[in-house]
Protein backbone atom coordinates (compact mmCIF):
# COMPACT_ATOMS: atom_id res chain seq x y z
CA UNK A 1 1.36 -97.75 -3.75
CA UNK A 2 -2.08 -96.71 -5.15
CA UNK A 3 -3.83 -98.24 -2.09
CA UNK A 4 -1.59 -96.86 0.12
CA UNK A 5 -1.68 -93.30 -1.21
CA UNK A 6 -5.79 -92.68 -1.80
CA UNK A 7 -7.12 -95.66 0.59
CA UNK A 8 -9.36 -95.34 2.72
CA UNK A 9 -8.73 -91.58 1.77
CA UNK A 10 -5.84 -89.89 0.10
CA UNK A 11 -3.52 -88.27 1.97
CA UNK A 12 -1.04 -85.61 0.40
CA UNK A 13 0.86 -82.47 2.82
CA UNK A 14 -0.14 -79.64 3.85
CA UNK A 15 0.14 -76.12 2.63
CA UNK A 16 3.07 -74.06 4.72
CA UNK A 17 2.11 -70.88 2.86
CA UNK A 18 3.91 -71.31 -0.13
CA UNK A 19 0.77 -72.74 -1.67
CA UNK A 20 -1.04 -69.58 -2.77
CA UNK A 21 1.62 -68.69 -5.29
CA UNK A 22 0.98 -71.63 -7.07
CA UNK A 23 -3.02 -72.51 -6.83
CA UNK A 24 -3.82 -68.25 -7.74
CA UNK A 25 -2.62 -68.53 -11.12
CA UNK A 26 -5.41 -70.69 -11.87
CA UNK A 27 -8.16 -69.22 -9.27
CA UNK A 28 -8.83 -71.93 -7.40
CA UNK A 29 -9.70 -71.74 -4.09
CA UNK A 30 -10.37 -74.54 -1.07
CA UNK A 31 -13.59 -76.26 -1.63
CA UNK A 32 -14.70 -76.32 1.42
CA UNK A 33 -13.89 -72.87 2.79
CA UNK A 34 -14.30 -74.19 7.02
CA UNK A 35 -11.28 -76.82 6.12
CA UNK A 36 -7.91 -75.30 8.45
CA UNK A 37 -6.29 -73.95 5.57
CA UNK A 38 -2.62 -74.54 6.44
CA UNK A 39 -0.22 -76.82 8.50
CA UNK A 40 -2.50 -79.17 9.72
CA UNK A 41 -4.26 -81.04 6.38
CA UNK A 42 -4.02 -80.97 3.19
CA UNK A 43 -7.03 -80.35 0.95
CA UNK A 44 -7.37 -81.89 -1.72
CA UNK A 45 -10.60 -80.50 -3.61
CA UNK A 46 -10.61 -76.84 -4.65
CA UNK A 47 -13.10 -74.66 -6.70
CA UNK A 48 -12.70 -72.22 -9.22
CA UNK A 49 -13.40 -69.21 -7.64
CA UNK A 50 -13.76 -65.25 -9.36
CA UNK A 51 -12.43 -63.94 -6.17
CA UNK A 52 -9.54 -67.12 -6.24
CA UNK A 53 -6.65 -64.25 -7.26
CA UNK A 54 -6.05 -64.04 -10.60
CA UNK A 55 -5.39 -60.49 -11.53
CA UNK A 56 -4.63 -59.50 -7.83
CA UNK A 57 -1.50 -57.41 -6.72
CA UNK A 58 -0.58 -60.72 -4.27
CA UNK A 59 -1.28 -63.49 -6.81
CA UNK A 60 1.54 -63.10 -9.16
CA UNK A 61 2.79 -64.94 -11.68
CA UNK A 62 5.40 -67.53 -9.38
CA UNK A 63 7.26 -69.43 -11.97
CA UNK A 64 7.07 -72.99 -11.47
CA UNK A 65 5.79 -76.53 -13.64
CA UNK A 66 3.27 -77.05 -11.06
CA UNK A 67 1.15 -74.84 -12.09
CA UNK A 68 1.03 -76.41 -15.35
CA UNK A 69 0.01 -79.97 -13.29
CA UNK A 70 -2.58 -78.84 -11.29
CA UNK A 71 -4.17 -77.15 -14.62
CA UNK A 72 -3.49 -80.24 -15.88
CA UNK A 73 -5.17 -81.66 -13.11
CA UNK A 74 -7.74 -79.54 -13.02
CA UNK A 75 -8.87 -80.50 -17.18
CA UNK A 76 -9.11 -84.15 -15.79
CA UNK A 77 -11.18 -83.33 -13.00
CA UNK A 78 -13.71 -81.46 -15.41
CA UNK A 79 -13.56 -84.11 -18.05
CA UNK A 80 -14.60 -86.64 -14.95
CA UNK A 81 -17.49 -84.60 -14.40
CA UNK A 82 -17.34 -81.60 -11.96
CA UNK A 83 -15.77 -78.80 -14.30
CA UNK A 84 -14.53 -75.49 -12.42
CA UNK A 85 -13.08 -77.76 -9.78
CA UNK A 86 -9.08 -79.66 -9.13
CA UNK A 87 -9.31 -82.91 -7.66
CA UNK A 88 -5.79 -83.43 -6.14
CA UNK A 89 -6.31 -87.44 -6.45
CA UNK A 90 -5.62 -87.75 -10.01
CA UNK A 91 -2.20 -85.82 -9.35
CA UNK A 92 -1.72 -88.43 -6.71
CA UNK A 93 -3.19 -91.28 -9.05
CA UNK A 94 -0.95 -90.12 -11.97
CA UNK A 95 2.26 -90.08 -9.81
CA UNK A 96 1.66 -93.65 -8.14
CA UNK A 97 1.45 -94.67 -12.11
CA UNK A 98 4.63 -93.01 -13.36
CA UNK A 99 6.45 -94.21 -10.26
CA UNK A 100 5.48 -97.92 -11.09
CA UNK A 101 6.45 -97.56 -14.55
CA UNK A 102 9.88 -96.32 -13.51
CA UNK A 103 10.08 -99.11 -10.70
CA UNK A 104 9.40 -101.41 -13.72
CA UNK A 105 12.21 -99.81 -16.21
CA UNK A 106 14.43 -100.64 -12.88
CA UNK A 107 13.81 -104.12 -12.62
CA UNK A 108 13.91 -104.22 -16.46
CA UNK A 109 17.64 -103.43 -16.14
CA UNK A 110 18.85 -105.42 -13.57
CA UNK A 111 20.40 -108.87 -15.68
CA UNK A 112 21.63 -110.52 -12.02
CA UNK A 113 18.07 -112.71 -11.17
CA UNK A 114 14.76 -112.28 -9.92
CA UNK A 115 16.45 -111.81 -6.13
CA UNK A 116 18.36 -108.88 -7.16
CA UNK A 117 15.44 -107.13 -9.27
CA UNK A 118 13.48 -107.39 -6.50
CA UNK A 119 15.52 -105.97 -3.66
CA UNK A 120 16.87 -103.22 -6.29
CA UNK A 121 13.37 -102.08 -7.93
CA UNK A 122 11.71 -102.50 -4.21
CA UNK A 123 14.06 -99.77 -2.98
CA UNK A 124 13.43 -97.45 -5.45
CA UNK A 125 10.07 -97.78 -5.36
CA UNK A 126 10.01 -97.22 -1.12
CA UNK A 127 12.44 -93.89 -1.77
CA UNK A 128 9.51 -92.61 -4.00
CA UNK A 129 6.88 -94.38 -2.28
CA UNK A 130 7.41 -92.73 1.07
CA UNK A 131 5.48 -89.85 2.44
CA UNK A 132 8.64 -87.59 2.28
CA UNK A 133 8.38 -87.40 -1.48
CA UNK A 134 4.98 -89.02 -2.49
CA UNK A 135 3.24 -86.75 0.00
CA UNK A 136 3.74 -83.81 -2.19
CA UNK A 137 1.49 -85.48 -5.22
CA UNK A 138 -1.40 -84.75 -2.56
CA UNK A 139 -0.57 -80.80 -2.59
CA UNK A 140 -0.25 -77.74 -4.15
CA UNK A 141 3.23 -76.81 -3.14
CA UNK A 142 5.79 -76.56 -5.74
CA UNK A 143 8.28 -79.25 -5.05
CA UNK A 144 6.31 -82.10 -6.96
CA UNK A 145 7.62 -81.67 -10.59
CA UNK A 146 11.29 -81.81 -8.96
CA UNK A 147 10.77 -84.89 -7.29
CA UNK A 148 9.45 -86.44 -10.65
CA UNK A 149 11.77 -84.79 -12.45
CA UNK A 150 14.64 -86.08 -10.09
CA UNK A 151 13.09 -89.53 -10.38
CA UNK A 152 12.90 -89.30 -14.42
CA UNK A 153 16.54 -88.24 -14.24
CA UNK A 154 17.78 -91.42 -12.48
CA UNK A 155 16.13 -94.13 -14.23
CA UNK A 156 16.97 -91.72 -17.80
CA UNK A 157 20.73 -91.56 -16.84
CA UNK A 158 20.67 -95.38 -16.16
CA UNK A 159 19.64 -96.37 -19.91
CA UNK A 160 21.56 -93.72 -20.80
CA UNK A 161 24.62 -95.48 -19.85
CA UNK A 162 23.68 -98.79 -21.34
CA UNK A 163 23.73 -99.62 -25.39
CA UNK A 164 21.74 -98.95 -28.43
CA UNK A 165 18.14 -97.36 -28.44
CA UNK A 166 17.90 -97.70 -24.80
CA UNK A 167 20.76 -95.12 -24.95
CA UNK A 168 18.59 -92.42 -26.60
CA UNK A 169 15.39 -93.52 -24.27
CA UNK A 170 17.35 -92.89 -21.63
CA UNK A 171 18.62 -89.62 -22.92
CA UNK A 172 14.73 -88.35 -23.68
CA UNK A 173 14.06 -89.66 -19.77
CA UNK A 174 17.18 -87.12 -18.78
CA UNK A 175 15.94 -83.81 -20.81
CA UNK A 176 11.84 -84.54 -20.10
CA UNK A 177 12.92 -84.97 -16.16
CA UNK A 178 15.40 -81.86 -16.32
CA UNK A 179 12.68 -79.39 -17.73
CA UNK A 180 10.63 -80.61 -15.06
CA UNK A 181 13.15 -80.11 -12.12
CA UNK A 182 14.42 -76.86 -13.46
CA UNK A 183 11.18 -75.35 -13.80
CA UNK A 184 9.89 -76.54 -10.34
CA UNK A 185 10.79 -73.59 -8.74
CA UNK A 186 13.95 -70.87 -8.30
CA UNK A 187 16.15 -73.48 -6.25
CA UNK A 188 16.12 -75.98 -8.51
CA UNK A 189 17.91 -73.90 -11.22
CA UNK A 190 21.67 -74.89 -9.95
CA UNK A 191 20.16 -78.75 -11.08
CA UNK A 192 21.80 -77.57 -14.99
CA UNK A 193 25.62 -77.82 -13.50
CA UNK A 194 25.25 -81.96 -12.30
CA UNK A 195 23.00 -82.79 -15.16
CA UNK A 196 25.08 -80.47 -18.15
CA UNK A 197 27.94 -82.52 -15.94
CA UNK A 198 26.97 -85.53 -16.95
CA UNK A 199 25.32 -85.04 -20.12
CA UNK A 200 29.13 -83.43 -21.35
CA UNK A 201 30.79 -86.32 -20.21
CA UNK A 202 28.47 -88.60 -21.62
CA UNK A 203 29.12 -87.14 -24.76
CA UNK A 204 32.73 -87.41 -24.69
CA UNK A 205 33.34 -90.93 -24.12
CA UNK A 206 33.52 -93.41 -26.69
CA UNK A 207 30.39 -95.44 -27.38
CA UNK A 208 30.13 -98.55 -25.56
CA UNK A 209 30.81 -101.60 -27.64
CA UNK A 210 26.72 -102.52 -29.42
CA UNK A 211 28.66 -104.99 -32.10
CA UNK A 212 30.64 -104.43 -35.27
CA UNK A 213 29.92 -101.69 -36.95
CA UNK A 214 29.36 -101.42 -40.64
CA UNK A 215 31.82 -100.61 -42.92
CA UNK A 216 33.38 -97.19 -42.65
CA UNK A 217 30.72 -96.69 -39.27
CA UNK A 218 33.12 -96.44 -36.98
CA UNK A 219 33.60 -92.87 -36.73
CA UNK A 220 29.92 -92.31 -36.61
CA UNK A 221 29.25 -94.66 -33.63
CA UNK A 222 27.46 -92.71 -31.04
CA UNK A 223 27.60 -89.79 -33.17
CA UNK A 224 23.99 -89.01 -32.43
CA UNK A 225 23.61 -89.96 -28.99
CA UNK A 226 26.86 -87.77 -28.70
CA UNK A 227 25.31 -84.69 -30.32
CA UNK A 228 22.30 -85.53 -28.65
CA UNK A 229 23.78 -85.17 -24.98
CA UNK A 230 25.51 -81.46 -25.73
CA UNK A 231 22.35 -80.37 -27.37
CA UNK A 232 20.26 -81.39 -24.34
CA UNK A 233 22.95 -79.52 -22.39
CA UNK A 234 22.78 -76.24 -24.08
CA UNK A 235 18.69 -76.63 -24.08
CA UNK A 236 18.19 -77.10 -19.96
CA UNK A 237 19.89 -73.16 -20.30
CA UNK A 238 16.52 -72.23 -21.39
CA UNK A 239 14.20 -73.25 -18.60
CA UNK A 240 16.75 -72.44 -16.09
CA UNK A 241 17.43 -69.15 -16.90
CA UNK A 242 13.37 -68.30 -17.07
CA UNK A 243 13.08 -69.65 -14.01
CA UNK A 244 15.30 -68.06 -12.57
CA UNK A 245 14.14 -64.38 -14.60
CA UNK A 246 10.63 -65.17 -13.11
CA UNK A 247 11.56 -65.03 -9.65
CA UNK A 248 9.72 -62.16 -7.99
CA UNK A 249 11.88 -59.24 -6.65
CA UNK A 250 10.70 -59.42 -3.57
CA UNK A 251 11.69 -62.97 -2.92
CA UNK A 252 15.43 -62.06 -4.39
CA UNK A 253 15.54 -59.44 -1.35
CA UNK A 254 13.16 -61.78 1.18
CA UNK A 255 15.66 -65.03 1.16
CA UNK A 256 19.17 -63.19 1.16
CA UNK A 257 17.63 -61.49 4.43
CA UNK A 258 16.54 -64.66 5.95
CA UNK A 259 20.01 -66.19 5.81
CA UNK A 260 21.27 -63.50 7.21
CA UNK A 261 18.86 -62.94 9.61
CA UNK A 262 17.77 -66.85 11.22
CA UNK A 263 21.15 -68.37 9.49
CA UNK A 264 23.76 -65.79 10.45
CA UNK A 265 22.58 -63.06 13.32
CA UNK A 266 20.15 -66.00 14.76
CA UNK A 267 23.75 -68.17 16.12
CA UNK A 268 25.61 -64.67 16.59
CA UNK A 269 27.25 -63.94 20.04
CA UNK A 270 26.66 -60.54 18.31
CA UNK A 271 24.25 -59.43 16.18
CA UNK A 272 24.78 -55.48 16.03
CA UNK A 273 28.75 -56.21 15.49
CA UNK A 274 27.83 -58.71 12.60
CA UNK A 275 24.97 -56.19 10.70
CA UNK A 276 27.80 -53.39 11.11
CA UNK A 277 30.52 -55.21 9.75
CA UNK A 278 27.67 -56.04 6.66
CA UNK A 279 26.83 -52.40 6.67
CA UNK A 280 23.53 -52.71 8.20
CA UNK A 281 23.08 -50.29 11.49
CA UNK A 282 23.44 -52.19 14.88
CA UNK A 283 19.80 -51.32 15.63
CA UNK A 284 18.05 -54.04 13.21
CA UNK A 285 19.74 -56.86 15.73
CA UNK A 286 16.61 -56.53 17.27
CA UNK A 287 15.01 -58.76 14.40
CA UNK A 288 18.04 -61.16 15.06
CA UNK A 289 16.62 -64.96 14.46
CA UNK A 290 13.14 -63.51 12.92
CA UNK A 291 11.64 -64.61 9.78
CA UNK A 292 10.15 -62.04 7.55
CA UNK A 293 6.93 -64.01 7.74
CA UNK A 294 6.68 -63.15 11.53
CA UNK A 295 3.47 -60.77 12.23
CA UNK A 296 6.40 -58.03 13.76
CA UNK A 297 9.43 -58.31 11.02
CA UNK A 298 11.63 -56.13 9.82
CA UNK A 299 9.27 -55.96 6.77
CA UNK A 300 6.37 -54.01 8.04
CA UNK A 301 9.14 -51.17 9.51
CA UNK A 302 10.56 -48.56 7.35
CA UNK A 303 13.88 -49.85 7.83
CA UNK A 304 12.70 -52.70 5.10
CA UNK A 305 13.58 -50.65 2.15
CA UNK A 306 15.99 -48.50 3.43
CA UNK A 307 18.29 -51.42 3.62
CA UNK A 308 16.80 -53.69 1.00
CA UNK A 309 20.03 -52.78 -1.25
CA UNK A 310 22.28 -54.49 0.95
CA UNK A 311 19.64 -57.90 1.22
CA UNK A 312 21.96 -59.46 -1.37
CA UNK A 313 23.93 -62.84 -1.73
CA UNK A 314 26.49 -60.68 -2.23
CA UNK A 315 26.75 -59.22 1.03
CA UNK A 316 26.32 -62.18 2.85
CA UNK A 317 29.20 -63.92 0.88
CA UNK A 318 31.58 -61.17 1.84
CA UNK A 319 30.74 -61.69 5.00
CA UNK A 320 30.67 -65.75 5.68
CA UNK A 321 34.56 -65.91 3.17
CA UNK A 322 35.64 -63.64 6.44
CA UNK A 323 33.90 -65.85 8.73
CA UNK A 324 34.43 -69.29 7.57
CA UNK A 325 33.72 -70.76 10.68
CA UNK A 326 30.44 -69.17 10.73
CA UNK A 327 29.63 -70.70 7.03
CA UNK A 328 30.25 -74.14 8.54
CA UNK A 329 28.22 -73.85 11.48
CA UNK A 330 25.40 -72.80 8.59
CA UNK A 331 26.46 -76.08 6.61
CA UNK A 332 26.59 -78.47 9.62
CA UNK A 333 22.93 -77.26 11.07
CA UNK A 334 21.41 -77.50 7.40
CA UNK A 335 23.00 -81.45 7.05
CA UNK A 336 21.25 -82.16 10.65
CA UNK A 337 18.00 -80.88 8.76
CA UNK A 338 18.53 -83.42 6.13
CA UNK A 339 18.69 -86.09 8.09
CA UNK A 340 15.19 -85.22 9.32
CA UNK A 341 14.03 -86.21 5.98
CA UNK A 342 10.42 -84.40 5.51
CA UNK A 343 9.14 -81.64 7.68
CA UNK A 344 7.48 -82.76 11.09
CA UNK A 345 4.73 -79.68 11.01
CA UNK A 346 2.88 -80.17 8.13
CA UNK A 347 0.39 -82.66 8.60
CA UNK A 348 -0.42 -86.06 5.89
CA UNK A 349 -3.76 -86.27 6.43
CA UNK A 350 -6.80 -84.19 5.32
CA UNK A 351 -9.96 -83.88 7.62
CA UNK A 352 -11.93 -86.70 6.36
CA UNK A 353 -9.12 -88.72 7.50
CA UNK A 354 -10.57 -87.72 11.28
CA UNK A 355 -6.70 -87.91 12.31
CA UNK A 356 -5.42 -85.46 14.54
CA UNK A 357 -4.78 -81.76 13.14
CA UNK A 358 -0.93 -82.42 11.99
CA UNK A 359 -0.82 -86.05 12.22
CA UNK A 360 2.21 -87.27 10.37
CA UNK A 361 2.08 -90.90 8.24
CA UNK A 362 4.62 -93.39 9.25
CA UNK A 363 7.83 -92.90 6.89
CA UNK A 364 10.51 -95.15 7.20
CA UNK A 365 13.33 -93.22 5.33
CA UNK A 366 12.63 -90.77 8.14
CA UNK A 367 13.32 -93.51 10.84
CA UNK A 368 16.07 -94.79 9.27
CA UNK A 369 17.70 -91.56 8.87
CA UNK A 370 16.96 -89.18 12.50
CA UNK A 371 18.58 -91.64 14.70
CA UNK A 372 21.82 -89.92 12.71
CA UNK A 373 21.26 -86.80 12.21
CA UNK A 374 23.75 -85.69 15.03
CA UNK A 375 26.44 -86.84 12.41
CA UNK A 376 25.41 -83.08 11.00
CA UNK A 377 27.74 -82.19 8.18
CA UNK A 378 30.66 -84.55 9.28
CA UNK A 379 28.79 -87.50 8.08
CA UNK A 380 26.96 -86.45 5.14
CA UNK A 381 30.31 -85.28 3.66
CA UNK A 382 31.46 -89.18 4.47
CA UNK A 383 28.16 -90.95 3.31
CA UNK A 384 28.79 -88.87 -0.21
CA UNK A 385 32.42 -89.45 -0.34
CA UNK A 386 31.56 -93.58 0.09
CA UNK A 387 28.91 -93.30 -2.54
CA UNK A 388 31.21 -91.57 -4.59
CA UNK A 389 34.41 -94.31 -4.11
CA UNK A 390 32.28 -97.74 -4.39
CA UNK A 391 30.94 -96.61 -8.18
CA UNK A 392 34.12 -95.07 -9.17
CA UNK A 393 35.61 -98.21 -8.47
CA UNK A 394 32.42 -99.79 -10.13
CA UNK A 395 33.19 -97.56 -13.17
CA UNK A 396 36.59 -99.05 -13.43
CA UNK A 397 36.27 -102.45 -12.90
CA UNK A 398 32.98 -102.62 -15.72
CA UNK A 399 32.82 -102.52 -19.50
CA UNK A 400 31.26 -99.61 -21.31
CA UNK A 401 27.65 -100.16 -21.83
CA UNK A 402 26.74 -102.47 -18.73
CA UNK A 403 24.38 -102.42 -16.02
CA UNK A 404 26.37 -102.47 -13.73
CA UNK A 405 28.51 -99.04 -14.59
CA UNK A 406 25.44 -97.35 -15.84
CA UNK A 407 24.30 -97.47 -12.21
CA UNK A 408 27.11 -96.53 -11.13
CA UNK A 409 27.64 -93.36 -13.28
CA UNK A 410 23.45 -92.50 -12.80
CA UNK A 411 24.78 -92.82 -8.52
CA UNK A 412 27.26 -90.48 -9.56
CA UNK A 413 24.69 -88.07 -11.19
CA UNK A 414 22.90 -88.39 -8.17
CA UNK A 415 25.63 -87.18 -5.82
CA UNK A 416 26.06 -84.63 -7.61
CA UNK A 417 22.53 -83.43 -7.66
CA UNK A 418 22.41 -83.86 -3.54
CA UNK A 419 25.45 -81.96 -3.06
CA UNK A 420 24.79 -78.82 -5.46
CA UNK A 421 20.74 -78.98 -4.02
CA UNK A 422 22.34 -79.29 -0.90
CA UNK A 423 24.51 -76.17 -0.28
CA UNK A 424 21.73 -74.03 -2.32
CA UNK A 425 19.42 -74.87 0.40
CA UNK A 426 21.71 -74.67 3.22
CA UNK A 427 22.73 -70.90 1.61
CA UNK A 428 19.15 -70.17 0.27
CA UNK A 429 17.50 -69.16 2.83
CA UNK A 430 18.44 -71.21 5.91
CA UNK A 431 14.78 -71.31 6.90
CA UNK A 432 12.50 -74.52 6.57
CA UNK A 433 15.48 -76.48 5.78
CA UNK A 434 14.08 -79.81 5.26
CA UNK A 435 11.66 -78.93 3.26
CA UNK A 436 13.82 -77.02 1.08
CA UNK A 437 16.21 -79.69 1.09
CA UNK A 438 14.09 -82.09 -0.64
CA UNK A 439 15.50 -82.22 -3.36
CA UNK A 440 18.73 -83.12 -2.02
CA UNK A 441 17.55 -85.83 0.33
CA UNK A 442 15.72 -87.53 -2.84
CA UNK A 443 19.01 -87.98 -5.07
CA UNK A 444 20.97 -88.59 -1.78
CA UNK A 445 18.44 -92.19 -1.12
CA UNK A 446 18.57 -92.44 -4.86
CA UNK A 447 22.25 -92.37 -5.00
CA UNK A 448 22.38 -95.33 -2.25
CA UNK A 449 20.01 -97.35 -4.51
CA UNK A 450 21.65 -97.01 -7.49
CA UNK A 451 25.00 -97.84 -6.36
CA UNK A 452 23.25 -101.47 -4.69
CA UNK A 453 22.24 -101.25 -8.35
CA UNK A 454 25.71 -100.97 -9.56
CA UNK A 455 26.87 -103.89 -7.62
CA UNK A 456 23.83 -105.97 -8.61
CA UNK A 457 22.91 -105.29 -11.78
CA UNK A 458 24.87 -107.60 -14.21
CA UNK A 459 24.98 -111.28 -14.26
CA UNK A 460 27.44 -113.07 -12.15
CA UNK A 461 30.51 -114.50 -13.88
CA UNK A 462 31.29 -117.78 -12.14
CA UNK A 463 35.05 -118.37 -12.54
CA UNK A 464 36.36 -114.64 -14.07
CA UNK A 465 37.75 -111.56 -13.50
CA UNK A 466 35.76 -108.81 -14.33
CA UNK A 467 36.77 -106.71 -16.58
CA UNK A 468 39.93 -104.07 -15.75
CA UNK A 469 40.59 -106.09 -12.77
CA UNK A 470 43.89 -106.86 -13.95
CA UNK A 471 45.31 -110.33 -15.74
């Protein structure tokens, strides 16, 4: 994975935009200032600069654990020698490491054979491995720490599920990978509902069986991983709700207007009756199906913050509970966006590559999954609803504290994290959907490993029933 991320040269994504919010807060600006500095490469040295926009009306504080990477970053890059620079190849470097590490605590659970470790720890690793997730290691956009955090999550929730120590371990893998995820950026603050989910449900069921317990230890089995789990749940309410009190104002206006700009009056047969009915005046149909971030939006007019009061979620969920129909068509053009997997116009490779300006790297989850994406919502809904039966079935048929239902309930987790991601990207903003839908297309592959996991994981019992499969 190391070879194939930073050989011959590293190659990462490229900045839509979104980048400056992230890379200002520490001042550090492209190193070499003739590099294109968006859609086509990514660049992966920067310098700090005075003038980099620290202290600057436009550069403000963006809440998000990136920044606290690429500072990271940035100390190891001066401790290597060239202080007042970021070298994006030890963010890179560091994620290939983690994601082998994780890969390993995969194989580490699987009891079946060396076939089945193989084929379940080699999927995981290609999910993470693939340019849809691992290219954001090689960039300053913000969706990194929710990919690792996502990945932390699944291989935490796993242990979690299994017996002694490795329960805690897995637990610690669960909160470290939240705070990452929830902190990633504003969208990724619905993650608390799946993981509290699943933390409060861990905590309610009885310990799986780890041997006798000492005398009068009964009661107090799993006491502390039980306390632990609601603990952990009241705890993620912390970095969610800051990230979500950081968001700038302008954004909470920006992204209710985009939805109902591109995802509502953009598919309207029309526009004037639809801003009327929202309380707009017919006139602003004329921005119908424009982003803000067009050089002639509604945002450079006047009629920007005479109406900015109605740019609320609220007014576009009057609108789409009267228009059901229309809240669909939303839903089903956001799942064909999933299926697309990563975004096809941000380049993978920087200009020392000498590849063509927005050259893409080969990623197989992305073949796999846009032959299917004309399935829209229709057949996400049924790919989540079989992921969903096969490990509730797994849950049932497997004893407390085995592999194989601990993969099952992390596929669950999972789920659960691609549906909620899912319909807050679909209803976000219903612009750039597949890249804000990264999230959810990361726990939805996940999900489909884990539940091979489920199946796979524990030893096969030649001439038994498993257990709850009737006598």
């Amino acid at each position: 994975m190391i070879l194939r991320l930073l050989w011959p040269v590293a190659s990462g994504l490229a900045d839509n935009g979104d980048g400056p919010r992230y890379i200002c807060q520490l001042g550090f600006v492209p190193a070499d200032s003739d590099e294109p500095r968006y859609w086509d490469h990514p660049i992966m040295q920067w310098v700090w600069s005075p003038s980099g926009g620290r202290g600057s009306d436009w550069c403000g504080a963006y809440p998000s654990s990136h920044v606290w990477i690429l500072r990271i970053a940035a100390m190891v890059t001066a401790a290597t020698g060239a202080p007042d620079h970021l070298d994006l190849r030890w963010v890179i470097l560091g994620y290939a490491v983690l994601v082998g590490l994780l890969t390993g605590a995969v194989a580490f659970l699987i009891a079946r054979g060396l076939a089945a470790r193989v084929l379940i720890a080699g999927a995981f690793l290609s999910v993470m491995s693939d340019p849809a997730f691992a290219g954001y290691a090689g960039s300053i956009l913000g969706e990194l720490p929710g990919i690792v955090g996502i990945s932390l999550i699944a291989v935490g929730a796993v242990f979690a599920g299994t017996c002694g120590s490795k329960r805690l371990a897995g637990l610690a893998a669960v909160a470290a990978g939240s705070v990452l995820a929830l902190t990633s950026k504003p969208q990724a603050a619905t993650l608390v509902l799946p993981i509290a989910a699943f933390l409060l449900t861990t905590a309610i069921q009885p310990a799986p069986d780890a041997g006798p317990a000492p005398p009068g230890g009964a009661l107090r089995q799993g006491f502390a991983h039980r306390v632990l789990s609601v603990a952990i749940s009241a705890v993620l309410l912390v970095p969610a709700g800051w990230v979500l009190a950081k968001n700038p104002d302008d954004i909470q206006t920006i992204n209710p207007w985009e939805l109902i700009s591109v995802g509502i009056l953009g598919h309207s047969d029309d526009p004037a009756a639809d801003l009327r009915e929202m309380g707009f005046p017919g006139e602003l149909a004329e921005y119908a199906g424009d982003s803000v971030w067009t050089d002639d939006s509604i945002l450079h007019t006047p009629a920007w913050d005479e109406n900015a009061h109605l740019m609320t979620y609220g007014t576009v969920a009057t609108f789409l509970l009267a228009h059901p129909d229309r809240a669909v068509g939303i839903a089903d053009r956001a799942a064909r966006d999933y299926f697309a997997t990563r975004p096809d116009y941000l380049g993978n490779y920087p200009v020392a590559a000498g590849r063509a300006p927005g050259e893409l790297a080969f990623s197989p989850l992305a073949t796999l999954a846009r032959p299917v994406a004309g399935g829209g919502l229709a057949l996400l809904i049924a790919l989540w609803t079989a992921i969903v039966a096969i490990n509730a079935a797994r849950i049932r048929r497997s004893p407390r504290g085995s592999a194989g239902r601990a993969f099952a309930t992390a596929a669950l987790l999972m789920v659960g994290i691609a549906v909620v991601q899912f319909f807050t990207a679909a209803f976000g903003e219903a612009i750039e959907n597949t890249k804000h839908l990264v999230f959810a297309i990361l726990a939805g592959f996940l999900a489909a490993v884990l539940t091979a996991g489920s199946c796979l994981a524990d030893p096969r019992r030649h001439g038994a029933r498993e257990p709850g499969t009737g006598s």
